[in-house]
N, C-alpha and C. Protein backbone atom coordinates (compact mmCIF):
# COMPACT_ATOMS: atom_id res chain seq x y z
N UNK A 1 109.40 92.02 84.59
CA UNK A 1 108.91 91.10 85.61
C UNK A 1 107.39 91.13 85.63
N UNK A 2 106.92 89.89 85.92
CA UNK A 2 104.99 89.88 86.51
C UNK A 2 105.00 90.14 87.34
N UNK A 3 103.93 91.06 87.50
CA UNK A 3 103.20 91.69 88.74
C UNK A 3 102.78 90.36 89.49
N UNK A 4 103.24 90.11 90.35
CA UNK A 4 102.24 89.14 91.39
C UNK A 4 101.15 89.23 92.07
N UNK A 5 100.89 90.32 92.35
CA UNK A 5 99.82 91.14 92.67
C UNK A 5 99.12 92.04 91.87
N UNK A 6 97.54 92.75 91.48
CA UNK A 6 97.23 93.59 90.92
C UNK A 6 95.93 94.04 91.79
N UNK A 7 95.91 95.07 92.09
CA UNK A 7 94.66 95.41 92.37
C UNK A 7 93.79 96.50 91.30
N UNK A 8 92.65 96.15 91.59
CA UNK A 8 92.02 96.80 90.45
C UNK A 8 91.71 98.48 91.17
N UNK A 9 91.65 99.50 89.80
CA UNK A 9 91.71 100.48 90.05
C UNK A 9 90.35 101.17 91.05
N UNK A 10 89.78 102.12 91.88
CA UNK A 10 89.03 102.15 92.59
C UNK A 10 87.88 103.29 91.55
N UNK A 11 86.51 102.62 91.80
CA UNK A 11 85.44 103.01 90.45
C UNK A 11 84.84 104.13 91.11
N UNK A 12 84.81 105.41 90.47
CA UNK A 12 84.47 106.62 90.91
C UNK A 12 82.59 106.07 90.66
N UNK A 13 82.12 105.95 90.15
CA UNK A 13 81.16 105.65 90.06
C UNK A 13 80.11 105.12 91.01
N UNK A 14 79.18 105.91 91.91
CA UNK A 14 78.44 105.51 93.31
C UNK A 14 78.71 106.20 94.48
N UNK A 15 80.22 107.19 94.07
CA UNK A 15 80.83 107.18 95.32
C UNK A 15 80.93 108.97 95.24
N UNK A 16 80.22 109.63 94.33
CA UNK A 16 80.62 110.75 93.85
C UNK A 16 79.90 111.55 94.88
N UNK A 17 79.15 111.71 95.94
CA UNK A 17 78.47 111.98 96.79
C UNK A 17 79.33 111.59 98.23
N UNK A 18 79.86 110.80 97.95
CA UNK A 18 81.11 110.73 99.40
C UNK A 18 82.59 111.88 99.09
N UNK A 19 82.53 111.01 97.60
CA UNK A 19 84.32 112.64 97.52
C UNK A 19 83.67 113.78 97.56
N UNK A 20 82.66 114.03 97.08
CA UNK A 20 82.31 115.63 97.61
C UNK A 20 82.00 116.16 98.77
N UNK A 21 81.60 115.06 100.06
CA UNK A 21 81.28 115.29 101.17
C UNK A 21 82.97 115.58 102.18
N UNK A 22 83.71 114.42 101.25
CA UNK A 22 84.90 114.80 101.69
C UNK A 22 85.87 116.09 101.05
N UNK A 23 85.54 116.48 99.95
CA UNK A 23 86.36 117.24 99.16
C UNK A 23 86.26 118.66 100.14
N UNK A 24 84.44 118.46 100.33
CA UNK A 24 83.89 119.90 101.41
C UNK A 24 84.87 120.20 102.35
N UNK A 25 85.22 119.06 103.27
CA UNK A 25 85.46 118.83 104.54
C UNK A 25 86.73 119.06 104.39
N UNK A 26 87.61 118.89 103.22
CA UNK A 26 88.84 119.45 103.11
C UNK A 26 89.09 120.88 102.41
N UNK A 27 88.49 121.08 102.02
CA UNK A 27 88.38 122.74 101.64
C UNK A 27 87.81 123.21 102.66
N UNK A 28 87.17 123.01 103.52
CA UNK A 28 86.66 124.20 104.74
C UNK A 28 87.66 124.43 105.67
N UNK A 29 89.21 123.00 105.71
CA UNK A 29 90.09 122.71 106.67
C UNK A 29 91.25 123.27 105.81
N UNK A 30 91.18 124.32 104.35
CA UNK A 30 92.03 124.74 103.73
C UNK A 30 93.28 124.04 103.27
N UNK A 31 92.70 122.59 103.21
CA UNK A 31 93.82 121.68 102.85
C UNK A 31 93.24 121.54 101.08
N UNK A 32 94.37 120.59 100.46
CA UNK A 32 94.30 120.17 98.90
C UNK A 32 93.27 119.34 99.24
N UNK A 33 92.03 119.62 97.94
CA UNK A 33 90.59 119.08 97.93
C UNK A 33 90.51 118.77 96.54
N UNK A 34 91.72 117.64 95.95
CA UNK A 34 91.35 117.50 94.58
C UNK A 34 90.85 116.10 94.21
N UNK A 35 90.42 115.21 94.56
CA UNK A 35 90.38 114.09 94.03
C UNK A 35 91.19 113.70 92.52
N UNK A 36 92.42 112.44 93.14
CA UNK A 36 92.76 112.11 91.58
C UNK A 36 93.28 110.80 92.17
N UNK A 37 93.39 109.74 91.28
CA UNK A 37 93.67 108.72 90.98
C UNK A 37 95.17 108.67 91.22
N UNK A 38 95.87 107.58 91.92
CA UNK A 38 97.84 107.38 91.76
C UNK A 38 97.56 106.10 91.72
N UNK A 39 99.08 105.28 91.31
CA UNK A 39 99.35 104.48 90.76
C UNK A 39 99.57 103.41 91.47
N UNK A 40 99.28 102.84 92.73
CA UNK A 40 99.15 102.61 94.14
C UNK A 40 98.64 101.46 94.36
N UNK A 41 98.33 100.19 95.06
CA UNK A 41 97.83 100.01 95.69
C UNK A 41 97.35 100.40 96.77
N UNK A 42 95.84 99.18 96.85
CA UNK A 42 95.49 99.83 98.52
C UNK A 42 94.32 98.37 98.04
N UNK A 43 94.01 98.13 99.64
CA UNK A 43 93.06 97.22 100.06
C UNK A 43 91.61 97.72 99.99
N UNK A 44 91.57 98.96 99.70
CA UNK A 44 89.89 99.47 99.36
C UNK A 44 89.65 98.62 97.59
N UNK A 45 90.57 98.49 97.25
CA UNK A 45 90.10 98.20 95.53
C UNK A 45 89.23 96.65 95.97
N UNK A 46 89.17 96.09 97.20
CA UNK A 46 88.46 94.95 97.70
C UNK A 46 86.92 95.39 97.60
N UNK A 47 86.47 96.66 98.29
CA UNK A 47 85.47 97.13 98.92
C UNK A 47 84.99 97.57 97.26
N UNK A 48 86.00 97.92 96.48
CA UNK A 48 85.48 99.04 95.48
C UNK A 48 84.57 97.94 94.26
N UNK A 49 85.71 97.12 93.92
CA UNK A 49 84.91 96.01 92.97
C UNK A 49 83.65 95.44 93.58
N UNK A 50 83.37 95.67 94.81
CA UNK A 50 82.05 94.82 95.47
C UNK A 50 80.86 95.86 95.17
N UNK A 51 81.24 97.31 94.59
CA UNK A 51 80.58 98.30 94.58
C UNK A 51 80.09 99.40 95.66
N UNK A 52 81.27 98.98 96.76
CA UNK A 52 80.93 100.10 97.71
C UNK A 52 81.99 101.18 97.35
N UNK A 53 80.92 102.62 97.35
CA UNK A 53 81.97 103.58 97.29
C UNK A 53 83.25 104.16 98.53
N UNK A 54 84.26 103.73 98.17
CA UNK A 54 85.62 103.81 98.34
C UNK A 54 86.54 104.73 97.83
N UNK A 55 87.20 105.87 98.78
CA UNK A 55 88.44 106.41 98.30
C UNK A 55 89.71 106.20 99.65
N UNK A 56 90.48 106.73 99.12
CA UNK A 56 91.46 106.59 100.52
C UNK A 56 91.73 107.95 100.60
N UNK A 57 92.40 108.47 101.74
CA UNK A 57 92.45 109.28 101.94
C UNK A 57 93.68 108.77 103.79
N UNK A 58 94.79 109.84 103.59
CA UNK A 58 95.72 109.82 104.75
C UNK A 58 96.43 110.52 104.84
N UNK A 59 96.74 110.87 105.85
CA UNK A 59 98.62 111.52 106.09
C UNK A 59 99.62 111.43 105.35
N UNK A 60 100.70 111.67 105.64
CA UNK A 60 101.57 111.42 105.08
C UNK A 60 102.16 111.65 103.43
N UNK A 61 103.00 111.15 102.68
CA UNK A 61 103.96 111.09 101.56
C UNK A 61 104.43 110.09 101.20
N UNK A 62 103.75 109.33 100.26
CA UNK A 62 104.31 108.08 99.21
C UNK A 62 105.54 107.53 99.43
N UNK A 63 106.25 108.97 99.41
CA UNK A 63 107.76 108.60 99.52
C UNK A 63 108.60 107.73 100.44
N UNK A 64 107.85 107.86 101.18
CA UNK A 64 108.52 107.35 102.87
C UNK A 64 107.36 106.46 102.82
N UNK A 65 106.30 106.11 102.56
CA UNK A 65 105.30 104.92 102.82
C UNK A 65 106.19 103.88 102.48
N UNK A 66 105.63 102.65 103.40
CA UNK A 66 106.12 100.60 103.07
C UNK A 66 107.39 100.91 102.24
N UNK A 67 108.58 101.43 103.32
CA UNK A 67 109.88 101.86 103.17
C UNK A 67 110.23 101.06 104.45
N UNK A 68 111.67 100.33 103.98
CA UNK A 68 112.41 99.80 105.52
C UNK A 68 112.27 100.70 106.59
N UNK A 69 112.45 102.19 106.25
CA UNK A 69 113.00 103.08 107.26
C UNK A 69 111.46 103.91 106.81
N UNK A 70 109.54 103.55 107.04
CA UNK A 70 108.62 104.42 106.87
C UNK A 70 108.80 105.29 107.87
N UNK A 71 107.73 106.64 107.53
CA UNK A 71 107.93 107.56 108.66
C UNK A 71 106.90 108.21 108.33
N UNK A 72 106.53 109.21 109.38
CA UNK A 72 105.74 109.97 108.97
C UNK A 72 105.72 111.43 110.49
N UNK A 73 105.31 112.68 109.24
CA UNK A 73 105.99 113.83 110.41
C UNK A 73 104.69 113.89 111.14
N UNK A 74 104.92 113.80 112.62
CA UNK A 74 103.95 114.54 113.57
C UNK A 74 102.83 115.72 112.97
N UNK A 75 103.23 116.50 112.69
CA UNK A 75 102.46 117.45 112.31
C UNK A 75 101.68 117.01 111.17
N UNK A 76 101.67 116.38 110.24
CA UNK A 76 100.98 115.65 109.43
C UNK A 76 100.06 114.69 110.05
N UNK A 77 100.69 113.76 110.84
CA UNK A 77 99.73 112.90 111.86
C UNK A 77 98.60 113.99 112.77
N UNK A 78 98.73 114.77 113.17
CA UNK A 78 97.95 115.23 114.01
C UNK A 78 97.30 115.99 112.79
N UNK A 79 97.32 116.51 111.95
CA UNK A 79 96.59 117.49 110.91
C UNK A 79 95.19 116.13 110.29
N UNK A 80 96.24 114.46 110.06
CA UNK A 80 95.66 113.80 109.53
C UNK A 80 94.41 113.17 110.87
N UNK A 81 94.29 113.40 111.82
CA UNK A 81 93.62 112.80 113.31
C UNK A 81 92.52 114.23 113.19
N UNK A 82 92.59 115.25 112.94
CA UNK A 82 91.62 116.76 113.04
C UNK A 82 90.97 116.06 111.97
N UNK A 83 91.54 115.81 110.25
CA UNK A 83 90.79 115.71 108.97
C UNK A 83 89.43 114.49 109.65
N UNK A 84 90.04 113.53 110.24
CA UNK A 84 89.19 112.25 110.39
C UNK A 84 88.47 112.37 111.60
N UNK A 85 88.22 113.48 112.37
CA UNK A 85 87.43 114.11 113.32
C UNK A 85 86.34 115.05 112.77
N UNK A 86 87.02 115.64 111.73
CA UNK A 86 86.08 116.79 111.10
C UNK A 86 84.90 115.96 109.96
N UNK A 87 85.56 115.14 109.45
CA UNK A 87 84.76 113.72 108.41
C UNK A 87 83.76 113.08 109.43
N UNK A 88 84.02 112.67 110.63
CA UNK A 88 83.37 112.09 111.44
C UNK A 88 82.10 112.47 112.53
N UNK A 89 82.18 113.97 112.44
CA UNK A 89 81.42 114.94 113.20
C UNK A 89 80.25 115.64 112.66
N UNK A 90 80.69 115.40 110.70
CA UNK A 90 79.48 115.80 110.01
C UNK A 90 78.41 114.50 109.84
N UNK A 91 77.17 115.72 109.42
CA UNK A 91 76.52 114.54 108.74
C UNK A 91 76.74 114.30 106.96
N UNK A 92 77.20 112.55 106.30
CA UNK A 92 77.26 112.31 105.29
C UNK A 92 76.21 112.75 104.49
N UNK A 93 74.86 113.22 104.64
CA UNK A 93 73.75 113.79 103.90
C UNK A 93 73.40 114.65 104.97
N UNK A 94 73.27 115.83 103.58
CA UNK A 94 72.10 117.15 103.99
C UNK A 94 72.97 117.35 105.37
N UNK A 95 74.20 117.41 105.08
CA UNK A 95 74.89 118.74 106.35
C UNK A 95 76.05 119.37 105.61
């Protein structure tokens, strides 16, 4: 079958100074701090081709994502609400 949709992949390039600001912010919160690429859409590949640096980053498990029956566990939601408090409280340069 054709893809009806494609989004283009998101360009590490510009943005290597944001995943490390975030990579920090998840290694100090002892969570997985790896940056890698999946096979995915997402609406940042909009932002990314325009050349703003873009990653995603969320809660949750693929598995259960844009599923009839999505879900997602509490404890993940609230772990994912601390990550985007702790991102939000630093400074993006020189902190």
């Amino acid at each position: 079958a054709t893809p009806t949709m494609i989004d283009p992949p998101l360009d590490p390039k510009g943005g290597e100074q944001l995943a490390a600001f975030v990579c920090r912010t998840l290694e100090s919160m002892k969570l997985p701090a790896l940056p890698e690429g999946v096979p995915f859409g997402t609406d940042g590949s909009a932002f990314s081709v325009e050349g703003i640096p873009t990653l995603v980053l969320g809660p949750g498990d693929i598995a259960q994502a844009h599923t009839c029956d999505e879900w997602i566990d509490l404890d993940q939601l609230e772990q994912g609400v601390e990550v985007y408090k702790s991102l939000m409280q630093k400074p993006l340069f020189g902190g």
